[in-house]
N, C-alpha and C. Protein backbone atom coordinates (compact mmCIF):
# COMPACT_ATOMS: atom_id res chain seq x y z
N UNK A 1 7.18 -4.00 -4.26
CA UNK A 1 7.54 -3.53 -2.92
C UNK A 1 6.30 -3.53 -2.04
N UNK A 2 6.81 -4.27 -0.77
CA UNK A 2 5.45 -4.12 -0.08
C UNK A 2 5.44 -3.11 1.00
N UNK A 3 4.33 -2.99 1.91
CA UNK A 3 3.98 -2.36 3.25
C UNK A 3 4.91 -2.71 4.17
N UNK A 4 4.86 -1.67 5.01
CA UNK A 4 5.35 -2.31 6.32
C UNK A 4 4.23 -2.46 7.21
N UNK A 5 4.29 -3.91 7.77
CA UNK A 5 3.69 -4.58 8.31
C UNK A 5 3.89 -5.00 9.82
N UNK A 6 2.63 -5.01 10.70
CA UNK A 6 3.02 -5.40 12.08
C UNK A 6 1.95 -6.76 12.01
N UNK A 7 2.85 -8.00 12.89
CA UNK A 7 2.21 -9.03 12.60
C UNK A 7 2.27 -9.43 14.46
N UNK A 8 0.62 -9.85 15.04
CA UNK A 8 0.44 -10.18 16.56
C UNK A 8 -0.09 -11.31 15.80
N UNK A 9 0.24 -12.44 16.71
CA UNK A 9 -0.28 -13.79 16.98
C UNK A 9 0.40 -14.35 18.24
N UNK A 10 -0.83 -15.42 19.33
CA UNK A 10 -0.32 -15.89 20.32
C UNK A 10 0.89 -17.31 19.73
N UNK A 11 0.49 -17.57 18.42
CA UNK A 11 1.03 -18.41 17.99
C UNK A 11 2.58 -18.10 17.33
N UNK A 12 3.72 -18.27 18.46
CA UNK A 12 4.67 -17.96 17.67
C UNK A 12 5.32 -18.21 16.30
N UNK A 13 5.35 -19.65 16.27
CA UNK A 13 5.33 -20.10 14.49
C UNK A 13 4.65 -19.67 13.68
N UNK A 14 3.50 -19.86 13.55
CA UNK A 14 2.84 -18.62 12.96
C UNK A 14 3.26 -17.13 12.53
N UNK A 15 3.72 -16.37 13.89
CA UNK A 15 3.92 -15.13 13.93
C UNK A 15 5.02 -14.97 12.83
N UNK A 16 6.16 -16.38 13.44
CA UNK A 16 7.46 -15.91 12.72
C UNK A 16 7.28 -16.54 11.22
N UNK A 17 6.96 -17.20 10.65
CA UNK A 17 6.23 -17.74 9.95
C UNK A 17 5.87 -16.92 8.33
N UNK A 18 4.69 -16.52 9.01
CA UNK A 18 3.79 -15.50 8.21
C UNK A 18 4.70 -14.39 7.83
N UNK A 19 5.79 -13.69 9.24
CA UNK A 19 6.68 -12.87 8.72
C UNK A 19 7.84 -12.79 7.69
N UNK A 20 8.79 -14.22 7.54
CA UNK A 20 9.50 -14.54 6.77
C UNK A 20 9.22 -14.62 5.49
N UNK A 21 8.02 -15.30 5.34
CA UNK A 21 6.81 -15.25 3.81
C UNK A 21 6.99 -13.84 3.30
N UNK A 22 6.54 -13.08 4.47
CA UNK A 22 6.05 -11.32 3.56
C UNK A 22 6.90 -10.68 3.40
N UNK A 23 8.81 -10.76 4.35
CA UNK A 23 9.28 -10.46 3.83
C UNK A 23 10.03 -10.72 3.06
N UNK A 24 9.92 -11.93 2.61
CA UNK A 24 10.71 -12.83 1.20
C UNK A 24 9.96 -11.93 0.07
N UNK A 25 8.86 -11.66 0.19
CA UNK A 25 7.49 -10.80 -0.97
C UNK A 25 7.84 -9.52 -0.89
N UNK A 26 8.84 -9.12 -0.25
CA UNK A 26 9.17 -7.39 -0.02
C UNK A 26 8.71 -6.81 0.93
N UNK A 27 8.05 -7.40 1.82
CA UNK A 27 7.19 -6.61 2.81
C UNK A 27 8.72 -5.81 3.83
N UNK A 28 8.12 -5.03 4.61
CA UNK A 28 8.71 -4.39 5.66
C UNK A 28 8.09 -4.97 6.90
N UNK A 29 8.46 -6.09 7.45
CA UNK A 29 7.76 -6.55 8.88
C UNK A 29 8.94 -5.54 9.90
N UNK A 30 7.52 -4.92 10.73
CA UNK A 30 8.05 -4.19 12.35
C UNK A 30 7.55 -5.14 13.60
N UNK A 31 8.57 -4.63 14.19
CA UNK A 31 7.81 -4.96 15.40
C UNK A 31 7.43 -3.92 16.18
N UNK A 32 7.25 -2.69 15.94
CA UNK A 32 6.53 -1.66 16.77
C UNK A 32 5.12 -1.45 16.04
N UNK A 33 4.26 -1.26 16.21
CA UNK A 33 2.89 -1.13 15.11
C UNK A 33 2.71 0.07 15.16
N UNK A 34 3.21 1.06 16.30
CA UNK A 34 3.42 2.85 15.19
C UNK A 34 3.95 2.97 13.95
N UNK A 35 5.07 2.01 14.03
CA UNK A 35 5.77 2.39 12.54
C UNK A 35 5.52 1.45 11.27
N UNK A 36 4.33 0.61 11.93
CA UNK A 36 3.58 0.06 10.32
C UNK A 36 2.70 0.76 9.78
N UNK A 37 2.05 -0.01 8.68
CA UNK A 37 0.97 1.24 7.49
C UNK A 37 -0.17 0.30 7.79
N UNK A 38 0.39 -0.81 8.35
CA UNK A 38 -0.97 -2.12 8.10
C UNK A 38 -0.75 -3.41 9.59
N UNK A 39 -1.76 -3.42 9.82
CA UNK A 39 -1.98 -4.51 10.73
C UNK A 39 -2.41 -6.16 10.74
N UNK A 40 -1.72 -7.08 10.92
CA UNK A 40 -1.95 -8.05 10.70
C UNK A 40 -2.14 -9.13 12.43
N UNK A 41 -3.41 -9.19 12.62
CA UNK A 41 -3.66 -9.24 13.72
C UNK A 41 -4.28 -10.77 14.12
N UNK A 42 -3.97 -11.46 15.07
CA UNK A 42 -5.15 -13.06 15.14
C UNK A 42 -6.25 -12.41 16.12
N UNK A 43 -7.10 -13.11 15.85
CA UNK A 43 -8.71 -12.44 16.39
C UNK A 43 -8.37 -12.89 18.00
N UNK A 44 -8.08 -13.65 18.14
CA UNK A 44 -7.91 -14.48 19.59
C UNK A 44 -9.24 -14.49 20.17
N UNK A 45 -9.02 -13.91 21.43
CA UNK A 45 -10.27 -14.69 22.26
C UNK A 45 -12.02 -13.23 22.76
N UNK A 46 -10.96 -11.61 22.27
CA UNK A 46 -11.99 -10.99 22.31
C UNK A 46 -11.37 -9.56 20.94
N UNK A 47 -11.57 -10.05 20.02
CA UNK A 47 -11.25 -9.26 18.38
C UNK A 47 -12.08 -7.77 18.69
N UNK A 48 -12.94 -7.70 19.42
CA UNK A 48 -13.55 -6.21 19.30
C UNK A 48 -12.98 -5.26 20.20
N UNK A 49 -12.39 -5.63 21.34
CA UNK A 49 -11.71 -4.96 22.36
C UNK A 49 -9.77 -5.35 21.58
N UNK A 50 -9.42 -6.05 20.87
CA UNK A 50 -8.09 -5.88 20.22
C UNK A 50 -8.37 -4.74 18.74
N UNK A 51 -9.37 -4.84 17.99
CA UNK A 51 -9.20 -4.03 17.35
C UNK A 51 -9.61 -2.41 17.10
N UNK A 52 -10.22 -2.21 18.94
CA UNK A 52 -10.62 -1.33 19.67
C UNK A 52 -8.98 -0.66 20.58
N UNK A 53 -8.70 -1.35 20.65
CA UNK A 53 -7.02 -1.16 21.74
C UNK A 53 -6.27 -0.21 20.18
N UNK A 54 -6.13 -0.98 19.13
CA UNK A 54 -5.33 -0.74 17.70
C UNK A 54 -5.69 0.36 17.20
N UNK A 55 -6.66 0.49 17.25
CA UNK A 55 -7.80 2.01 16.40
C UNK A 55 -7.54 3.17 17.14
N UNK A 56 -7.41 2.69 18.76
CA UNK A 56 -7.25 4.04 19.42
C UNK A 56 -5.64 4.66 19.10
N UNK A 57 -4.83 3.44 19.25
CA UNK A 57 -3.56 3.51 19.25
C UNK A 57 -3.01 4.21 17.92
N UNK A 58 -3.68 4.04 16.79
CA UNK A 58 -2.74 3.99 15.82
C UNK A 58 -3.53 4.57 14.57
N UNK A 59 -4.89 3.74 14.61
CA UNK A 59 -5.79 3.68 13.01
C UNK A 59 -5.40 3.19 12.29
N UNK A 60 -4.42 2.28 12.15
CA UNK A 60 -3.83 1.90 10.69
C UNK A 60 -4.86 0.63 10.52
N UNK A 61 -4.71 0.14 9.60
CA UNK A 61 -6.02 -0.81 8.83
C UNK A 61 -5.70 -2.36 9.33
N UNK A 62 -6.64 -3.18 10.01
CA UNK A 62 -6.15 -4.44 10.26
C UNK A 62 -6.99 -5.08 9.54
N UNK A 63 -6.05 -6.16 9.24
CA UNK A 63 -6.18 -7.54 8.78
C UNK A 63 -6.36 -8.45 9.61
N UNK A 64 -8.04 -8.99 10.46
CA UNK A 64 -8.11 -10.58 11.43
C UNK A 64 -7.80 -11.33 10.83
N UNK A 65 -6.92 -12.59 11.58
CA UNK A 65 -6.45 -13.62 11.33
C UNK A 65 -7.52 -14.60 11.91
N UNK A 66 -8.81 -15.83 11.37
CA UNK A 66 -9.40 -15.99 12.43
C UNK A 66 -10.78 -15.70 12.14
N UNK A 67 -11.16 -14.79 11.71
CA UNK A 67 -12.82 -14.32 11.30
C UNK A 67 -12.95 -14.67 9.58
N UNK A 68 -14.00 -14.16 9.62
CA UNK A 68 -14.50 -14.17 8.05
C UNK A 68 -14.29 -12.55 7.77
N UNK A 69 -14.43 -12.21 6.48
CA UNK A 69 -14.54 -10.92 6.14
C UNK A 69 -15.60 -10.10 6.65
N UNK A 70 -16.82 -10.29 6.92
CA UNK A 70 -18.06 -10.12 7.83
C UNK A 70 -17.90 -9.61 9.01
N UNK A 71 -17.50 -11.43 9.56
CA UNK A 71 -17.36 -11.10 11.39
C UNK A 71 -16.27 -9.91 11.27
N UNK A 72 -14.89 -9.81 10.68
CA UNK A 72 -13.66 -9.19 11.44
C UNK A 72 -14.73 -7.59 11.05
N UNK A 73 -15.07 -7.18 10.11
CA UNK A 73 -15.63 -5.67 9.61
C UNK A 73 -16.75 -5.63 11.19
N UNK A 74 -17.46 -6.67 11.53
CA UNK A 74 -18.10 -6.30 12.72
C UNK A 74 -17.91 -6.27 14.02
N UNK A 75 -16.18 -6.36 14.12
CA UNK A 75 -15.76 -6.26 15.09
C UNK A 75 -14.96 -4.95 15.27
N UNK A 76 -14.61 -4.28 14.14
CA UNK A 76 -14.08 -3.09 13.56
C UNK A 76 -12.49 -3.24 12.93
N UNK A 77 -12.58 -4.74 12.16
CA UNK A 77 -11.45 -4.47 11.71
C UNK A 77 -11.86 -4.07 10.59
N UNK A 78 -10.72 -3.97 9.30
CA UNK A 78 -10.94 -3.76 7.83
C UNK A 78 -11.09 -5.26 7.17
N UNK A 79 -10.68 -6.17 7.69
CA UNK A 79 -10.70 -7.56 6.58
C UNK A 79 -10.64 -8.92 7.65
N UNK A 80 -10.85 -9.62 7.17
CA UNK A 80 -10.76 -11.04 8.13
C UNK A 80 -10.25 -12.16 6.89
N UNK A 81 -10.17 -13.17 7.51
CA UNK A 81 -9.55 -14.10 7.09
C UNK A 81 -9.47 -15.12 7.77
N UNK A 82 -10.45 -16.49 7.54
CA UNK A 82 -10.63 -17.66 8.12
C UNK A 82 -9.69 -18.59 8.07
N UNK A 83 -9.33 -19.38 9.00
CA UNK A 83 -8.12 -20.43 9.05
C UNK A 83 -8.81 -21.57 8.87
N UNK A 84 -7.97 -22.56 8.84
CA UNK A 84 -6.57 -22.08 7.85
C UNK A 84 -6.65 -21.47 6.65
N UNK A 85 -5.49 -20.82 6.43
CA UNK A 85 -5.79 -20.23 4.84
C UNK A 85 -4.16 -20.02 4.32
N UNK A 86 -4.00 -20.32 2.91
CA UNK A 86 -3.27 -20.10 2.04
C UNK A 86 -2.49 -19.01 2.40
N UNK A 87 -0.94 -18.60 1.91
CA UNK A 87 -0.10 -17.57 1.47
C UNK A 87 -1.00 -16.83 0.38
N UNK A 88 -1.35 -17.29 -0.63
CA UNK A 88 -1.78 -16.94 -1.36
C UNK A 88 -3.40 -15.87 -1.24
N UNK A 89 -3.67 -16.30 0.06
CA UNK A 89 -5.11 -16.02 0.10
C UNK A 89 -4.83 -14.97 1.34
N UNK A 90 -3.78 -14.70 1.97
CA UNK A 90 -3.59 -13.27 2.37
C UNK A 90 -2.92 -12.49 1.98
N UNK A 91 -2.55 -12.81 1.09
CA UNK A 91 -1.49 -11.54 0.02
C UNK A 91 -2.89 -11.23 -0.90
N UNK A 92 -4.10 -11.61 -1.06
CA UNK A 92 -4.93 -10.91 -1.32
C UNK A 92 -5.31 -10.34 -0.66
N UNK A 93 -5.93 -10.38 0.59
CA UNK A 93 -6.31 -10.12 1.87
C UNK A 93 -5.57 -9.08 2.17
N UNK A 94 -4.16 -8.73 2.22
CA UNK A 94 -3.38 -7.27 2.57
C UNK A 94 -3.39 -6.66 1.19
N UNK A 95 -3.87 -6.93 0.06
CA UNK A 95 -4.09 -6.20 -1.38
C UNK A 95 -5.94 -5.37 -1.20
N UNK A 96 -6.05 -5.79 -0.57
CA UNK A 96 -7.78 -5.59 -0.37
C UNK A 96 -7.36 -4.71 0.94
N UNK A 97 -7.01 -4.89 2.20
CA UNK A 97 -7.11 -4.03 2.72
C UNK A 97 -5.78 -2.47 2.49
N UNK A 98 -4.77 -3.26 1.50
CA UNK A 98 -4.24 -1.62 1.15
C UNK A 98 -4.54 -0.59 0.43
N UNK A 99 -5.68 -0.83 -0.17
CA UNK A 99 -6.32 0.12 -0.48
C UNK A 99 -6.95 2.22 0.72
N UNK A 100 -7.03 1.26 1.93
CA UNK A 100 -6.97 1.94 3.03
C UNK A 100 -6.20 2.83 3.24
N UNK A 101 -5.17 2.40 2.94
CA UNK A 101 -3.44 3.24 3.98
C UNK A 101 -3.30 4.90 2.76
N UNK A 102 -3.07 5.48 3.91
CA UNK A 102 -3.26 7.25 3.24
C UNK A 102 -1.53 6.64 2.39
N UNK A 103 -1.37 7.29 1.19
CA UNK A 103 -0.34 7.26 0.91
C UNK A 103 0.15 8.75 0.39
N UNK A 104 1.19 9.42 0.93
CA UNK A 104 1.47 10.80 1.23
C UNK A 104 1.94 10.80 -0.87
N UNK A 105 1.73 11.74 -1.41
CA UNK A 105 3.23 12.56 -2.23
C UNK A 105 2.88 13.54 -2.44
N UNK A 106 4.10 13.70 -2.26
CA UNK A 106 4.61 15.00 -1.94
C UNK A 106 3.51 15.81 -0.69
N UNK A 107 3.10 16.56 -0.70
CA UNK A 107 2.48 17.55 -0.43
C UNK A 107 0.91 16.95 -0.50
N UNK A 108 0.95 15.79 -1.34
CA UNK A 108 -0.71 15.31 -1.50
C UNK A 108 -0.72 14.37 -0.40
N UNK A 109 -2.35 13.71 -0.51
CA UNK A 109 -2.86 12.19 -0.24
C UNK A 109 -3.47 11.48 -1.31
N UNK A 110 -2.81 10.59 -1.44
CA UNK A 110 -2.96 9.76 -2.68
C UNK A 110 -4.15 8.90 -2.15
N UNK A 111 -5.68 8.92 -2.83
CA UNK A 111 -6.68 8.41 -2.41
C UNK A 111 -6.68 7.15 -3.77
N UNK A 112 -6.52 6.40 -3.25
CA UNK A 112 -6.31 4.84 -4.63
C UNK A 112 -7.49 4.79 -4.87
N UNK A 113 -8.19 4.63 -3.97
CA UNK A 113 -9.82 4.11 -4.60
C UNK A 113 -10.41 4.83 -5.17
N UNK A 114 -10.06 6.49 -4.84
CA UNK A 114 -11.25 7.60 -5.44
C UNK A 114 -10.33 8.00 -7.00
N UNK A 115 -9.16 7.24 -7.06
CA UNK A 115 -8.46 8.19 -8.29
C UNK A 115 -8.03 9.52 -8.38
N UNK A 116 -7.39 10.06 -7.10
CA UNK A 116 -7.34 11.69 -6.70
C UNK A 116 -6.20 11.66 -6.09
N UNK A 117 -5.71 12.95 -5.97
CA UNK A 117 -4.84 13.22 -5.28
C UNK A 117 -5.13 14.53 -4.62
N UNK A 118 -5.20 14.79 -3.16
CA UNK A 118 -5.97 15.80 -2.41
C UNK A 118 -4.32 16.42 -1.37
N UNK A 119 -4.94 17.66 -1.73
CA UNK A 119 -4.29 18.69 -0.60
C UNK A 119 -4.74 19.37 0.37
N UNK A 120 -3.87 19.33 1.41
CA UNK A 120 -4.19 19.94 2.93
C UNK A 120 -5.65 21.10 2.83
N UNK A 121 -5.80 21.53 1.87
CA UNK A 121 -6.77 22.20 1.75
C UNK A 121 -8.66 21.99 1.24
N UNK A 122 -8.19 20.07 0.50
CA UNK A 122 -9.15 19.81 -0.04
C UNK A 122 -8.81 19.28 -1.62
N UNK A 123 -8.21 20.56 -2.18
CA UNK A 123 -8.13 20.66 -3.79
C UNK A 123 -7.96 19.35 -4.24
N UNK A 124 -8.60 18.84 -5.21
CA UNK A 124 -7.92 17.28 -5.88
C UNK A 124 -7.81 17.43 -7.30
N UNK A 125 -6.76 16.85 -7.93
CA UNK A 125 -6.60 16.17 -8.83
C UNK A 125 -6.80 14.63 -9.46
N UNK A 126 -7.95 14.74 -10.97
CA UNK A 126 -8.11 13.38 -10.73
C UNK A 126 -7.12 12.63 -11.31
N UNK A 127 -6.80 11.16 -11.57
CA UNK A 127 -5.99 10.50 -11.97
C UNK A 127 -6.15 9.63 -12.70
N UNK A 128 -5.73 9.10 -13.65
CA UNK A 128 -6.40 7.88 -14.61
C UNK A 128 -5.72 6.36 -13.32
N UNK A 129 -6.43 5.57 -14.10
CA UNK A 129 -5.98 4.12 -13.48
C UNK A 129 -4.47 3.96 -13.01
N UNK A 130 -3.83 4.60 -14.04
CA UNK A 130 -2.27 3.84 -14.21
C UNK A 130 -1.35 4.97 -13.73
N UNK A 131 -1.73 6.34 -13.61
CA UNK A 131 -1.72 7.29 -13.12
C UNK A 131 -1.54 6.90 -11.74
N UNK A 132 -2.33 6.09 -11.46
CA UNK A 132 -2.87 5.90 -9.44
C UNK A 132 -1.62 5.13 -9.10
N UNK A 133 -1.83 3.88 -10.38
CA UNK A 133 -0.69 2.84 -9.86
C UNK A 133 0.73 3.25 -9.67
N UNK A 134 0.93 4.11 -10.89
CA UNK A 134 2.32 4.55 -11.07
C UNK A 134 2.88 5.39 -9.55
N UNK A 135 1.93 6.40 -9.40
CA UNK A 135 2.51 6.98 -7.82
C UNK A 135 2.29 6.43 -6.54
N UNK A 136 1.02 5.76 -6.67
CA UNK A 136 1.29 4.26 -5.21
C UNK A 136 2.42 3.50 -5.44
N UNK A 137 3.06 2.94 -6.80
CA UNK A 137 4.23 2.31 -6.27
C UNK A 137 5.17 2.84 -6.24
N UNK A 138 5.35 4.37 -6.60
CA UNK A 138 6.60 5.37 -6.44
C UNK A 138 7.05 5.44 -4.89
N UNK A 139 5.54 5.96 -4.61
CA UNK A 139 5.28 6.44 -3.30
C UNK A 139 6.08 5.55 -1.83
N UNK A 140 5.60 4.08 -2.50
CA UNK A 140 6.10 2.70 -1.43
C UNK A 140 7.37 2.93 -1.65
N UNK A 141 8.10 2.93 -2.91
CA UNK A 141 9.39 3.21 -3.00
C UNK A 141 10.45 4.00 -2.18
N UNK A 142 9.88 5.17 -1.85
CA UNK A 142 10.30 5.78 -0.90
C UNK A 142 11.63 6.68 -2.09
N UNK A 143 13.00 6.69 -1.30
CA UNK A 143 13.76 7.32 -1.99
C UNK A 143 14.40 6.80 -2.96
N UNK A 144 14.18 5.87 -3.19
CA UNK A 144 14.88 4.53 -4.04
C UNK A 144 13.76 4.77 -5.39
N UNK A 145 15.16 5.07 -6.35
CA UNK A 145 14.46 5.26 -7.73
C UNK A 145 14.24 3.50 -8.44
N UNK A 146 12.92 3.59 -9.23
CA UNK A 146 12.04 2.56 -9.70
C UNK A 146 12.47 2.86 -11.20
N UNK A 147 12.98 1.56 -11.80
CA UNK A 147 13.39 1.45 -13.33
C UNK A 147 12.44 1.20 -14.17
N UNK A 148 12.44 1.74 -15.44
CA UNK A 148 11.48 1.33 -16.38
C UNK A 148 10.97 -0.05 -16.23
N UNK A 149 11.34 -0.59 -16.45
CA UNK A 149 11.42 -2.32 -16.60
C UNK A 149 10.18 -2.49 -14.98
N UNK A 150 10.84 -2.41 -13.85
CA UNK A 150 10.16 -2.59 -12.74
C UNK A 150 8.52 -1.87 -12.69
N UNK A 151 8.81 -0.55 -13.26
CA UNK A 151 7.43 -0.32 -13.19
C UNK A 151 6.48 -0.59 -14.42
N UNK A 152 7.38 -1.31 -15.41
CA UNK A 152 6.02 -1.95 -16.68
C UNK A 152 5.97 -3.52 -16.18
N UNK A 153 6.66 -3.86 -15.39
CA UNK A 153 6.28 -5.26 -14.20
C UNK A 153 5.05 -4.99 -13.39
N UNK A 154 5.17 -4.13 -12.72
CA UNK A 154 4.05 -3.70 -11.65
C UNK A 154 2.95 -2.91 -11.93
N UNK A 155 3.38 -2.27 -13.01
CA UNK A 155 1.95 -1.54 -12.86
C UNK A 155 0.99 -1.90 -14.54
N UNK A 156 1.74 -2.98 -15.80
CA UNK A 156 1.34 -3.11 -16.63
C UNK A 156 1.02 -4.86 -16.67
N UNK A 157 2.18 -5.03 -15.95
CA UNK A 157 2.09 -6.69 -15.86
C UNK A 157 2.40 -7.45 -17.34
N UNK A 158 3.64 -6.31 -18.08
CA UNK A 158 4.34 -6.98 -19.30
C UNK A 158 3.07 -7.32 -20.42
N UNK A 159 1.39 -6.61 -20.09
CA UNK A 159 0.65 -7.47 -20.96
C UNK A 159 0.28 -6.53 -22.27
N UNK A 160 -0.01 -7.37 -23.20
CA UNK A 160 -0.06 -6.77 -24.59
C UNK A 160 0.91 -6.35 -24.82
N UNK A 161 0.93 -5.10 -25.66
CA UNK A 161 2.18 -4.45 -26.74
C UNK A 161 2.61 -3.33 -25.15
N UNK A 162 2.37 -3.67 -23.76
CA UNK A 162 2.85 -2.49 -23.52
C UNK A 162 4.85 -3.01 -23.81
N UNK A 163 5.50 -1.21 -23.39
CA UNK A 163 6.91 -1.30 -23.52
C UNK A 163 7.46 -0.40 -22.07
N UNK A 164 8.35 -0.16 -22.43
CA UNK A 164 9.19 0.73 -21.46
C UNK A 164 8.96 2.13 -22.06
N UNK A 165 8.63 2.22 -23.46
CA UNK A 165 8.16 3.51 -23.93
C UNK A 165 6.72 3.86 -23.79
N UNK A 166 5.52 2.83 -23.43
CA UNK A 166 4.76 2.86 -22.92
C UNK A 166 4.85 3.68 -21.35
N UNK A 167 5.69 3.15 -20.67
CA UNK A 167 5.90 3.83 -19.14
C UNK A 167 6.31 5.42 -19.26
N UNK A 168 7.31 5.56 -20.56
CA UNK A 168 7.64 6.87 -20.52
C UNK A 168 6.75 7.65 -21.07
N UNK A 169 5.96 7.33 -21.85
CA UNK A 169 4.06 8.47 -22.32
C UNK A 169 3.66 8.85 -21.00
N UNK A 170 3.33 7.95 -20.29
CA UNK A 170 2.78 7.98 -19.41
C UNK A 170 3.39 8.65 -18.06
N UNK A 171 4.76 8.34 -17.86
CA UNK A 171 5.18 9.16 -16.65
C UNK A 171 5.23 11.23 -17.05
N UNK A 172 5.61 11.21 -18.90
CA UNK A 172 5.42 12.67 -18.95
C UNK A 172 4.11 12.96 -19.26
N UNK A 173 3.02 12.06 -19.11
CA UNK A 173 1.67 13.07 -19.25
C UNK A 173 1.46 13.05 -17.82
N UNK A 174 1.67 12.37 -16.74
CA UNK A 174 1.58 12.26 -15.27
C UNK A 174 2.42 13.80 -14.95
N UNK A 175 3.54 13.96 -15.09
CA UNK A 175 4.55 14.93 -14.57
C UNK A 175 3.96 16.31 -15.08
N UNK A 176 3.38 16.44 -16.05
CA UNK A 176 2.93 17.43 -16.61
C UNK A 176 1.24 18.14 -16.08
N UNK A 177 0.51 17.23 -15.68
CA UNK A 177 0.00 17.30 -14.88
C UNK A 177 0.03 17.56 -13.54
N UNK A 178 1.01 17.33 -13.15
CA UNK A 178 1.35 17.25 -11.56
C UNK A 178 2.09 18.69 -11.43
N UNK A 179 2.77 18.80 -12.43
CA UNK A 179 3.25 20.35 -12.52
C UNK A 179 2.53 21.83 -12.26
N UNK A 180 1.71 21.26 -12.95
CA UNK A 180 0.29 22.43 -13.68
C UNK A 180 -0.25 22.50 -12.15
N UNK A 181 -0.20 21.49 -11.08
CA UNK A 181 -1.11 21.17 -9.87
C UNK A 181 -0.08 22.23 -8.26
N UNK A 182 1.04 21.20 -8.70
CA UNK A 182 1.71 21.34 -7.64
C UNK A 182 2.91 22.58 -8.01
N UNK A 183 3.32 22.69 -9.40
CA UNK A 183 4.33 23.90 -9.34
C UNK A 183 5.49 23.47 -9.13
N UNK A 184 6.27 22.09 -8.75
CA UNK A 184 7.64 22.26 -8.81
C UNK A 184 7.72 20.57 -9.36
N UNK A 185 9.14 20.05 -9.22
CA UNK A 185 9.52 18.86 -9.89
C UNK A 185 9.30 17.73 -8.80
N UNK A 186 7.56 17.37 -8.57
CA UNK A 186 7.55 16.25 -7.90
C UNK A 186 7.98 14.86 -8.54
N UNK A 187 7.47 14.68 -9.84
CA UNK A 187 7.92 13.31 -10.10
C UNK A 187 9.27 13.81 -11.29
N UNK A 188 10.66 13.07 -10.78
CA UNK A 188 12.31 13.35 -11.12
C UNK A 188 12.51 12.26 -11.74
N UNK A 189 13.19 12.50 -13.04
CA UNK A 189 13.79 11.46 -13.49
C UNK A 189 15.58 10.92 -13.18
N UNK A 190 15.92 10.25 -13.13
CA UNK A 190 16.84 9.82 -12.38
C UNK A 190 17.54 8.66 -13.04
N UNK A 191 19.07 8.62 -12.89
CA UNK A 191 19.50 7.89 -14.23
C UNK A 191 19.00 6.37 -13.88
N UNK A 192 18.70 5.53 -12.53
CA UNK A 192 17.74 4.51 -11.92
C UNK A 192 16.31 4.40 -12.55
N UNK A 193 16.28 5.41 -12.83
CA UNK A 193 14.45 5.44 -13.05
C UNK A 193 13.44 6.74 -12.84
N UNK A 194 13.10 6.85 -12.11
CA UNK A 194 11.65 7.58 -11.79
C UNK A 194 11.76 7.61 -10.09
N UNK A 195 11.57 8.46 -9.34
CA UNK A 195 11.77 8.49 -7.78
C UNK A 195 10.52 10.24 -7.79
N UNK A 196 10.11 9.69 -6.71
CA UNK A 196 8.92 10.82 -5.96
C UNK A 196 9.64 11.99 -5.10
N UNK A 197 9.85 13.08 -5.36
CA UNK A 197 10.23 14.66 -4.50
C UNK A 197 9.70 14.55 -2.97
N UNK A 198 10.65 14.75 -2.26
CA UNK A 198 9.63 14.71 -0.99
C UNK A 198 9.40 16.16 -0.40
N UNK A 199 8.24 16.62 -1.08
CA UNK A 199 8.23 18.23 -1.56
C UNK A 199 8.04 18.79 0.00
């Protein structure tokens, strides 16, 4: 499951383009950029005053279409990306910059990069690797419960001896933890799967 995504280019094919791709990949393409998590932007003709207009507007993390990874960070985006370039080579490019996007549960902020989960107050809990993955892709999920199977796809990638009983160690040493933290039934099991409390 992907982001929801706002995609500007003067280039309409392109625009529509790039959008059909991401959401064939699961993405959520908007066309309002309040209600995306991520920005997918072409540098055009002045990138520091567009990703100056975006920052004030919104903060959400852009992706230049157009720069290098360098130039777009010194213009104040989060990532760039030189043309032409591959499908392939910006579905890394929005994997690199989603690291960025606050991702709420419950009551927390799910910090991916630091391995934590922080409350309005500060307090964190840390998280193992798979720990992180498991509630970033709960989290994207939204209310829609995630099946065993789907999340030893996504967050194990089917490799080695993992199983579906692999996912279930792991979601009750997660829940048990999260208990001890938060005090009520954030992560629910559900005859679908696994779905996040929206505490």
């Amino acid at each position: 499951m992907g982001y929801r995504v706002f995609i500007q280019s003067p280039d309409n094919t392109l625009q529509r383009s790039l959008g059909e791709q991401l959401a064939a990949r699961g993405y959520d393409v908007s066309d309002d950029p309040s209600l995306a998590v991520l920005l997918l932007l072409d540098a055009g003709a002045d990138p520091a005053a567009l990703c100056a207009r975006f920052k004030q507007n919104g903060g959400q993390p852009i992706l230049l279409l157009g720069l290098s990874p360098l130039a777009a960070r010194a213009v104040g985006a989060d990532h760039g990306l030189t043309k032409p370039f591959r499908f392939a080579e910006l579905l890394r490019g929005l994997d690199q910059v989603s690291g960025k996007i606050p991702i709420s549960v419950g009551p927390f902020r799910l910090d991916a990069n630091a391995r934590e989960i922080i409350d309005d107050q500060g307090r964190s809990l840390r998280l193992t690797e798979k720990e992180t993955a498991i509630l970033a892709y709960l989290a994207r999920a939204g209310d829609q419960a995630v099946g065993r199977e789907e999340l030893l796809g996504e967050v194990w990638g089917y490799a080695g001896d993992a199983t579906t009983h692999t996912v279930e160690t792991h979601i009750y040493r997660l829940r048990r933890k999260l208990e001890r933290t938060v005090g009520g039934d954030l992560l629910r099991t559900e005859a679908g799967g696994y779905r996040l409390e929206r505490i």
